[in-house]
N, C-alpha and C. Protein backbone atom coordinates (compact mmCIF):
# COMPACT_ATOMS: atom_id res chain seq x y z
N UNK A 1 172.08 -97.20 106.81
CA UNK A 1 173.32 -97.25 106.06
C UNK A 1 173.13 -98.10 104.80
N UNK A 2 173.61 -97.68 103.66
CA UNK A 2 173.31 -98.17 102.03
C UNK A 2 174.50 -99.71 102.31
N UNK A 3 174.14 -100.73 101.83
CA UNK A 3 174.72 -102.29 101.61
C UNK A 3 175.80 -101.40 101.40
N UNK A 4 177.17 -102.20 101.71
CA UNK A 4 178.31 -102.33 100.63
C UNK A 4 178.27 -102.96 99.37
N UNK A 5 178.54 -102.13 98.29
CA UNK A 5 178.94 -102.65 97.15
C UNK A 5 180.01 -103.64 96.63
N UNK A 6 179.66 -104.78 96.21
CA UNK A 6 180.09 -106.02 96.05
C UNK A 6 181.10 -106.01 94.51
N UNK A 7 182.54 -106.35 95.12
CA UNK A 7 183.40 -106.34 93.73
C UNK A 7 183.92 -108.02 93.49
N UNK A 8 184.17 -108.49 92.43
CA UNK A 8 184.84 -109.65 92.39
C UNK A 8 185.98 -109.29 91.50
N UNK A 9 186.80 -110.27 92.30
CA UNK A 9 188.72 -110.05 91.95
C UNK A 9 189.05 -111.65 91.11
N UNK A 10 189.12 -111.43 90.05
CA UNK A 10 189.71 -112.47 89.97
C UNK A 10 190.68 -112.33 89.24
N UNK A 11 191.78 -113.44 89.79
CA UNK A 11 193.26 -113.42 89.67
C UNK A 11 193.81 -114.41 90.13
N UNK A 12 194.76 -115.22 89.15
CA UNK A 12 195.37 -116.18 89.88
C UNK A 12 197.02 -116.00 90.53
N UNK A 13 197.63 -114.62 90.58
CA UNK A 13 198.29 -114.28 91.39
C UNK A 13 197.93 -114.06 93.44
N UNK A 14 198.25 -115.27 93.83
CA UNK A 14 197.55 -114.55 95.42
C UNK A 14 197.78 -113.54 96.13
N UNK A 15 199.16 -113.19 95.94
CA UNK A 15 199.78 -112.00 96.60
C UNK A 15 198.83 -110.80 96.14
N UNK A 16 198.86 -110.89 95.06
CA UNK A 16 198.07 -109.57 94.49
C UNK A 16 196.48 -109.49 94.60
N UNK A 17 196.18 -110.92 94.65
CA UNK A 17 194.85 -111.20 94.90
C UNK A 17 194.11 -110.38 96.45
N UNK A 18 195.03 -110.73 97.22
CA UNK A 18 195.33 -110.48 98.49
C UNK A 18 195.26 -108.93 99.05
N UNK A 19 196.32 -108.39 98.14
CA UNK A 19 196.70 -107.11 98.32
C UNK A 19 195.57 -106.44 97.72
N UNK A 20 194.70 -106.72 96.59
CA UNK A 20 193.34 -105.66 96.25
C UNK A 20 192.68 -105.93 97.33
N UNK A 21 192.42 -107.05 97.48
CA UNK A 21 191.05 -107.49 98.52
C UNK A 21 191.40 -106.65 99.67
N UNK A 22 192.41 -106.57 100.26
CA UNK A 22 192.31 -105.53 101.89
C UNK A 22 192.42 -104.48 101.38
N UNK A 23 193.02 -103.88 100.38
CA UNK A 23 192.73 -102.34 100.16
C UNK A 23 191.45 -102.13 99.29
N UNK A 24 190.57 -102.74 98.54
CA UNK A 24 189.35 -102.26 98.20
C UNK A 24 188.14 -102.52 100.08
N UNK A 25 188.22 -103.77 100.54
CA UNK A 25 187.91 -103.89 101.93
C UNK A 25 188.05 -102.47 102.70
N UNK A 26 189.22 -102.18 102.63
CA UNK A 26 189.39 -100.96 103.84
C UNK A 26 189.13 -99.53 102.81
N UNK A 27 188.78 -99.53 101.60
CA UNK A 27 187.78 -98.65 100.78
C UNK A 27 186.55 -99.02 100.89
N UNK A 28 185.78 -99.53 101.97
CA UNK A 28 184.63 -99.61 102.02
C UNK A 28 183.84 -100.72 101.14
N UNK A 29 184.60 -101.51 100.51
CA UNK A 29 183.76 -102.26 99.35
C UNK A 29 183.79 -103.85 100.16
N UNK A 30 182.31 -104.71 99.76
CA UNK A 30 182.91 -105.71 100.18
C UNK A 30 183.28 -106.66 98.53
N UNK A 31 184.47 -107.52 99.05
CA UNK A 31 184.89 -108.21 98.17
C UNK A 31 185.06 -109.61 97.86
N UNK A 32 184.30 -110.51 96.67
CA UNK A 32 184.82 -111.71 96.62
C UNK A 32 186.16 -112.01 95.73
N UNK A 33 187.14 -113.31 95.85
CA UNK A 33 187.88 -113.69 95.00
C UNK A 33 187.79 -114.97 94.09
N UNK A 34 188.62 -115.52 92.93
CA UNK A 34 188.39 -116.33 92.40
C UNK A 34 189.67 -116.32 92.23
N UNK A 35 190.38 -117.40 91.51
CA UNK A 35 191.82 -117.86 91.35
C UNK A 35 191.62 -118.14 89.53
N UNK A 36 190.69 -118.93 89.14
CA UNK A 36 190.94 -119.04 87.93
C UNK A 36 189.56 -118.62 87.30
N UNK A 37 189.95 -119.02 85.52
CA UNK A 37 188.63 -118.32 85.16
C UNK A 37 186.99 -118.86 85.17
N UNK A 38 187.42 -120.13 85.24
CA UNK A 38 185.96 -121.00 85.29
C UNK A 38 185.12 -120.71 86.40
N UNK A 39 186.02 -120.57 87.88
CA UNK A 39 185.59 -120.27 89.35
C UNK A 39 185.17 -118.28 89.18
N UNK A 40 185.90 -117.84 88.57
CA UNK A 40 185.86 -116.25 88.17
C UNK A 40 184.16 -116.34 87.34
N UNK A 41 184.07 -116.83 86.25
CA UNK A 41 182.88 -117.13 85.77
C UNK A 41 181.25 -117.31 86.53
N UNK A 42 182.05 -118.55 87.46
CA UNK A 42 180.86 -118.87 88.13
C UNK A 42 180.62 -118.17 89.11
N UNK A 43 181.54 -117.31 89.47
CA UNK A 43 181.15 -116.58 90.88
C UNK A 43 180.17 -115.09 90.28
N UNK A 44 180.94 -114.88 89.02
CA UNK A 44 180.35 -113.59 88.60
C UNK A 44 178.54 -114.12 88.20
N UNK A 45 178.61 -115.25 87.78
CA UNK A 45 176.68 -115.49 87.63
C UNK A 45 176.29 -115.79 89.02
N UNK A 46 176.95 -115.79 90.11
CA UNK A 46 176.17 -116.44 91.45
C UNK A 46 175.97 -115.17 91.82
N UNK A 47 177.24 -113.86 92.08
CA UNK A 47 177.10 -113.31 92.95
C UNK A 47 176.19 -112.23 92.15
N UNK A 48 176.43 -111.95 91.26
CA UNK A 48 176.25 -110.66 90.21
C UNK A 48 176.58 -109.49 91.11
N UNK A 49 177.82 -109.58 91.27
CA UNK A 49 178.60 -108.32 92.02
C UNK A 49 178.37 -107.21 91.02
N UNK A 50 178.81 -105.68 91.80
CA UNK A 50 178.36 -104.76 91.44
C UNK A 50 179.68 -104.13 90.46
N UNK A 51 180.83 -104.82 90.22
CA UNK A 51 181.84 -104.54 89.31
C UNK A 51 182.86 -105.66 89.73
N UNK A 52 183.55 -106.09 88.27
CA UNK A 52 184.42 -107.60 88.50
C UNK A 52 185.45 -106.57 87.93
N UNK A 53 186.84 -106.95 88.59
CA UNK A 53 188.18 -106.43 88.11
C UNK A 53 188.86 -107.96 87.89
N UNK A 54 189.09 -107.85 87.16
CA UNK A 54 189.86 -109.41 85.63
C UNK A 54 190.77 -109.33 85.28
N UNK A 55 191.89 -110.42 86.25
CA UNK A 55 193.29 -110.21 84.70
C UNK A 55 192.55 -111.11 83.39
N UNK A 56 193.50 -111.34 82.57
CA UNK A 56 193.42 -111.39 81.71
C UNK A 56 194.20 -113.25 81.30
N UNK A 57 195.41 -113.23 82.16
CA UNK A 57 196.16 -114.48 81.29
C UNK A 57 195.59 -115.59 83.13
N UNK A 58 194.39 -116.01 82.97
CA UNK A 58 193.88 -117.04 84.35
C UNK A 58 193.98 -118.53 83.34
N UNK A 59 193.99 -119.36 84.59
CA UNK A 59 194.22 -120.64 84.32
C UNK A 59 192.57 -121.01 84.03
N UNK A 60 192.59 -121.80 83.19
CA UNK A 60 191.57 -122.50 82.89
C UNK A 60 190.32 -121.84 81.61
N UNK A 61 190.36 -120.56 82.29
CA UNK A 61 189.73 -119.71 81.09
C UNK A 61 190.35 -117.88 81.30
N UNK A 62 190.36 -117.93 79.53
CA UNK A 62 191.33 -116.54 79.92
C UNK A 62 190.39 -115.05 80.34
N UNK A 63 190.76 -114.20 80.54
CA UNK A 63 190.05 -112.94 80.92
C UNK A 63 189.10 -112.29 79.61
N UNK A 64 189.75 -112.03 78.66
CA UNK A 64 188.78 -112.01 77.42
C UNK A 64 187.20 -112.63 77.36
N UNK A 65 187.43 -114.24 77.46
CA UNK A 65 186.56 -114.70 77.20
C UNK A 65 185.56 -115.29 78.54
N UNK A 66 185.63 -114.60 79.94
CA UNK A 66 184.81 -114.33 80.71
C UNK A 66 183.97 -113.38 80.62
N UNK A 67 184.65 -112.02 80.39
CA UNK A 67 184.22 -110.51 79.94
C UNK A 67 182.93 -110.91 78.29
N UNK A 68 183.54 -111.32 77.52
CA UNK A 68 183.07 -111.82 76.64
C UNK A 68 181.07 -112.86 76.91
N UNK A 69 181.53 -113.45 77.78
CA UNK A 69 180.27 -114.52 77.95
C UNK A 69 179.55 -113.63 78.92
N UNK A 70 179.99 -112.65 80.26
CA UNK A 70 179.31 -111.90 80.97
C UNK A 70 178.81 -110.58 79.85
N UNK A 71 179.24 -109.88 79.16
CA UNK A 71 179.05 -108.78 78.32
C UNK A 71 178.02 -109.28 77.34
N UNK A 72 177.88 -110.25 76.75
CA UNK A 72 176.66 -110.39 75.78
C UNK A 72 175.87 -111.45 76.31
N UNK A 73 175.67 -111.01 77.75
CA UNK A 73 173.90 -111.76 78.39
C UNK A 73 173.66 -110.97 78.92
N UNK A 74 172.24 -110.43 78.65
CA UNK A 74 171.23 -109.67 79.09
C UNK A 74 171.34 -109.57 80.50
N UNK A 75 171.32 -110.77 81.33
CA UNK A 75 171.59 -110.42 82.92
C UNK A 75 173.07 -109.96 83.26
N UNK A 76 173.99 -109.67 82.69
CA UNK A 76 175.34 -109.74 83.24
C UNK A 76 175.81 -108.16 82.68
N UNK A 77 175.26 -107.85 81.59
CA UNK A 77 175.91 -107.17 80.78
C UNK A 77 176.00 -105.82 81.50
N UNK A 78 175.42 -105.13 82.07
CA UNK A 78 175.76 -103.86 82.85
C UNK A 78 176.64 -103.95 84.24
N UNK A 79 177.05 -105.12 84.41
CA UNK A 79 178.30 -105.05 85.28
C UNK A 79 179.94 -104.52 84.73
N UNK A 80 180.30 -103.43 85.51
CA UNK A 80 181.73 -102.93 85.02
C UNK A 80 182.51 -103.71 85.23
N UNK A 81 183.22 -103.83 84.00
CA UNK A 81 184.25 -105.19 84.10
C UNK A 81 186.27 -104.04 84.09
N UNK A 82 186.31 -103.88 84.95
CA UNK A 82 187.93 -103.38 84.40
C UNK A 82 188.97 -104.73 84.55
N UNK A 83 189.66 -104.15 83.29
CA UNK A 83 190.94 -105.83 83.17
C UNK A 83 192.14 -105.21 83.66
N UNK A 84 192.82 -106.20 84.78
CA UNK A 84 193.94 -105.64 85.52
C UNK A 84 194.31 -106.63 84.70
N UNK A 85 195.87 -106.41 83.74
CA UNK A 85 196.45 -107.46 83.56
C UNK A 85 198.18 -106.68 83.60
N UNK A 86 198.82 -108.01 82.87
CA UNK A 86 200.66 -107.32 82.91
C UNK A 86 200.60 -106.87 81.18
N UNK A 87 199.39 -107.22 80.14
CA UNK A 87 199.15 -107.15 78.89
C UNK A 87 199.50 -105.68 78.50
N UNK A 88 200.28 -105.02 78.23
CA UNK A 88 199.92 -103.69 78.23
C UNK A 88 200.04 -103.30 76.71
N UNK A 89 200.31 -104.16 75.66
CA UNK A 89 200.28 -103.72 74.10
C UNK A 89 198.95 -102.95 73.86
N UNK A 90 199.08 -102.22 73.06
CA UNK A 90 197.92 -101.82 72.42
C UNK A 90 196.62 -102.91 71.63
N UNK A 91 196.98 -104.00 70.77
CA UNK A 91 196.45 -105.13 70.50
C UNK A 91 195.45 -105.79 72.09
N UNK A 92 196.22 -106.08 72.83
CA UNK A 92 195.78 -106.51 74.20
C UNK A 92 194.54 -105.28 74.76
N UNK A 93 194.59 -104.56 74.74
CA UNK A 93 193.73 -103.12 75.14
C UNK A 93 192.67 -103.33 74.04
N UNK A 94 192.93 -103.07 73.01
CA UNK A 94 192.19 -103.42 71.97
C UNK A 94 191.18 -104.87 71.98
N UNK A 95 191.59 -105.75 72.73
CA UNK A 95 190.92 -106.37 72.42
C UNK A 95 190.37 -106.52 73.53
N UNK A 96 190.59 -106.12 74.71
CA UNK A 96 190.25 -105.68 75.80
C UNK A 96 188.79 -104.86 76.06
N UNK A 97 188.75 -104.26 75.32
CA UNK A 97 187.68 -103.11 74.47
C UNK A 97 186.86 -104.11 73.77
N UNK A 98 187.27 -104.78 72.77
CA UNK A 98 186.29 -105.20 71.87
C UNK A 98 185.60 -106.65 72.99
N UNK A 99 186.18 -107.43 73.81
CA UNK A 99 185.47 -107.97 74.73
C UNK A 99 184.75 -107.56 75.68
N UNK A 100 184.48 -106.29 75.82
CA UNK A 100 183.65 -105.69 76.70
C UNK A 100 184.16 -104.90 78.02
N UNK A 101 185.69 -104.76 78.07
CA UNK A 101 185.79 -104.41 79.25
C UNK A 101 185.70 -102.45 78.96
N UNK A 102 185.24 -102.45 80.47
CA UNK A 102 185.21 -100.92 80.51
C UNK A 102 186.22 -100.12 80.89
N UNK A 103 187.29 -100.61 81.86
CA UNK A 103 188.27 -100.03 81.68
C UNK A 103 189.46 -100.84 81.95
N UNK A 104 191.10 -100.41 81.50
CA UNK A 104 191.72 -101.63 81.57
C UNK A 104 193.59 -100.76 82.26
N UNK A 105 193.51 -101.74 83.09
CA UNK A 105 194.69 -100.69 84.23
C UNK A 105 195.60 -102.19 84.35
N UNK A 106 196.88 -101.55 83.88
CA UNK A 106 197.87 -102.48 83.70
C UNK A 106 198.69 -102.55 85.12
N UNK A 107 199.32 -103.53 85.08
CA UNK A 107 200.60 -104.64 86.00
C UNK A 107 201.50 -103.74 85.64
N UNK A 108 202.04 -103.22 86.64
CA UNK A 108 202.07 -102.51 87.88
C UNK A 108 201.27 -101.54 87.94
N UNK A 109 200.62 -101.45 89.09
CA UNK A 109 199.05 -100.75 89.04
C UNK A 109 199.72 -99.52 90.37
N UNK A 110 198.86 -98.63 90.59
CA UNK A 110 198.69 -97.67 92.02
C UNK A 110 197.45 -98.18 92.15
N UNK A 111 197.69 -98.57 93.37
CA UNK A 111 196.44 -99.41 94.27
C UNK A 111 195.71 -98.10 94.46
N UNK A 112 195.61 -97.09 94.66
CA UNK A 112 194.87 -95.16 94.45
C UNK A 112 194.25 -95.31 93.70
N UNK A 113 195.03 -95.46 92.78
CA UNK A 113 194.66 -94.98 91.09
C UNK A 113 193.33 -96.38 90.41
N UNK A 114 194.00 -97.33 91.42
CA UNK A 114 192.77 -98.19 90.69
C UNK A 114 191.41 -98.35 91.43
N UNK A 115 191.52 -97.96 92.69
CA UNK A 115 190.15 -97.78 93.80
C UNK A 115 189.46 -96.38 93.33
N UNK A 116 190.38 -95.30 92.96
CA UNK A 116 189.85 -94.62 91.98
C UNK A 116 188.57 -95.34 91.22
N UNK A 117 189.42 -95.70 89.83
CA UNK A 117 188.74 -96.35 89.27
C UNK A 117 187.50 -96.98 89.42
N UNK A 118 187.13 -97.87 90.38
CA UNK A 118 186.34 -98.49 90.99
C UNK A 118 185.34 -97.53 91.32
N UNK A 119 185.84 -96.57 91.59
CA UNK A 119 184.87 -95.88 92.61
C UNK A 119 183.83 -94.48 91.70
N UNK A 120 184.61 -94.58 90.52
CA UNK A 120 184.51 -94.12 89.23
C UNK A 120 182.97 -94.49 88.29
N UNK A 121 182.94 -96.00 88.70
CA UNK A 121 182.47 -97.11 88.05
C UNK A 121 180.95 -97.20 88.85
N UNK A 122 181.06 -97.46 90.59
CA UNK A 122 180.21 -97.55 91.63
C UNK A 122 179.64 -96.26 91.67
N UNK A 123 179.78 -95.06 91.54
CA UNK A 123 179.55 -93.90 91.88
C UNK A 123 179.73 -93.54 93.33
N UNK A 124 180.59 -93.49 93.90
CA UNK A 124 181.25 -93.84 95.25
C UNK A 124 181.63 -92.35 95.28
């Protein structure tokens, strides 16, 4: 049987934190979490999971500029980064894009529609 593929969640909402983690879990994925962005950071260089899903507005460091420091290093940079945030302007997407993320699925999400996604990303 092939490893499970490793996602990191970071989010400093827990409820929601919560609610991806058992439904990507019971999609077969295994999953770590982080609460803010510095811990989001460091987990993404420890674990080098196989796709990080990122809000965007985290305490300590924002979602941009994680995507940002993982996207232009040579070891990090082919990890799919999608940004879950509540950001949904076009500017926010936009810059969403220009920090590296690959795809970006807004607050209020279909938990479907975004394991989709994921699975899009993993080749699942």
């Amino acid at each position: 049987m092939s490893q499970k593929k490793q996602i990191l969640v970071v989010d400093d909402e827990l409820d929601l934190l919560m609610a991806i983690k058992l439904r990507l879990e019971a999609s077969g994925f295994e999953v770590h979490t982080a609460t803010d962005g510095l811990e989001g950071l460091a987990s993404a260089r420890r674990l080098k999971p196989d796709l990080i899903i990122l809000d965007i507005m985290l305490p300590k460091m924002n979602g941009y500029k994680i995507s940002r420091f993982l996207k232009f290093d040579e070891e990090y940079k082919h990890i799919p980064v999608i940004m879950l945030t509540a950001l949904a302007g076009e500017e926010d997407r936009a810059t969403g894009v220009e920090t590296g993320a690959n795809a970006y699925v807004t607050k209020p999400f279909d938990s479907v529609q975004l394991v989709d996604t994921v699975r899009r990303f993993l080749g699942d």
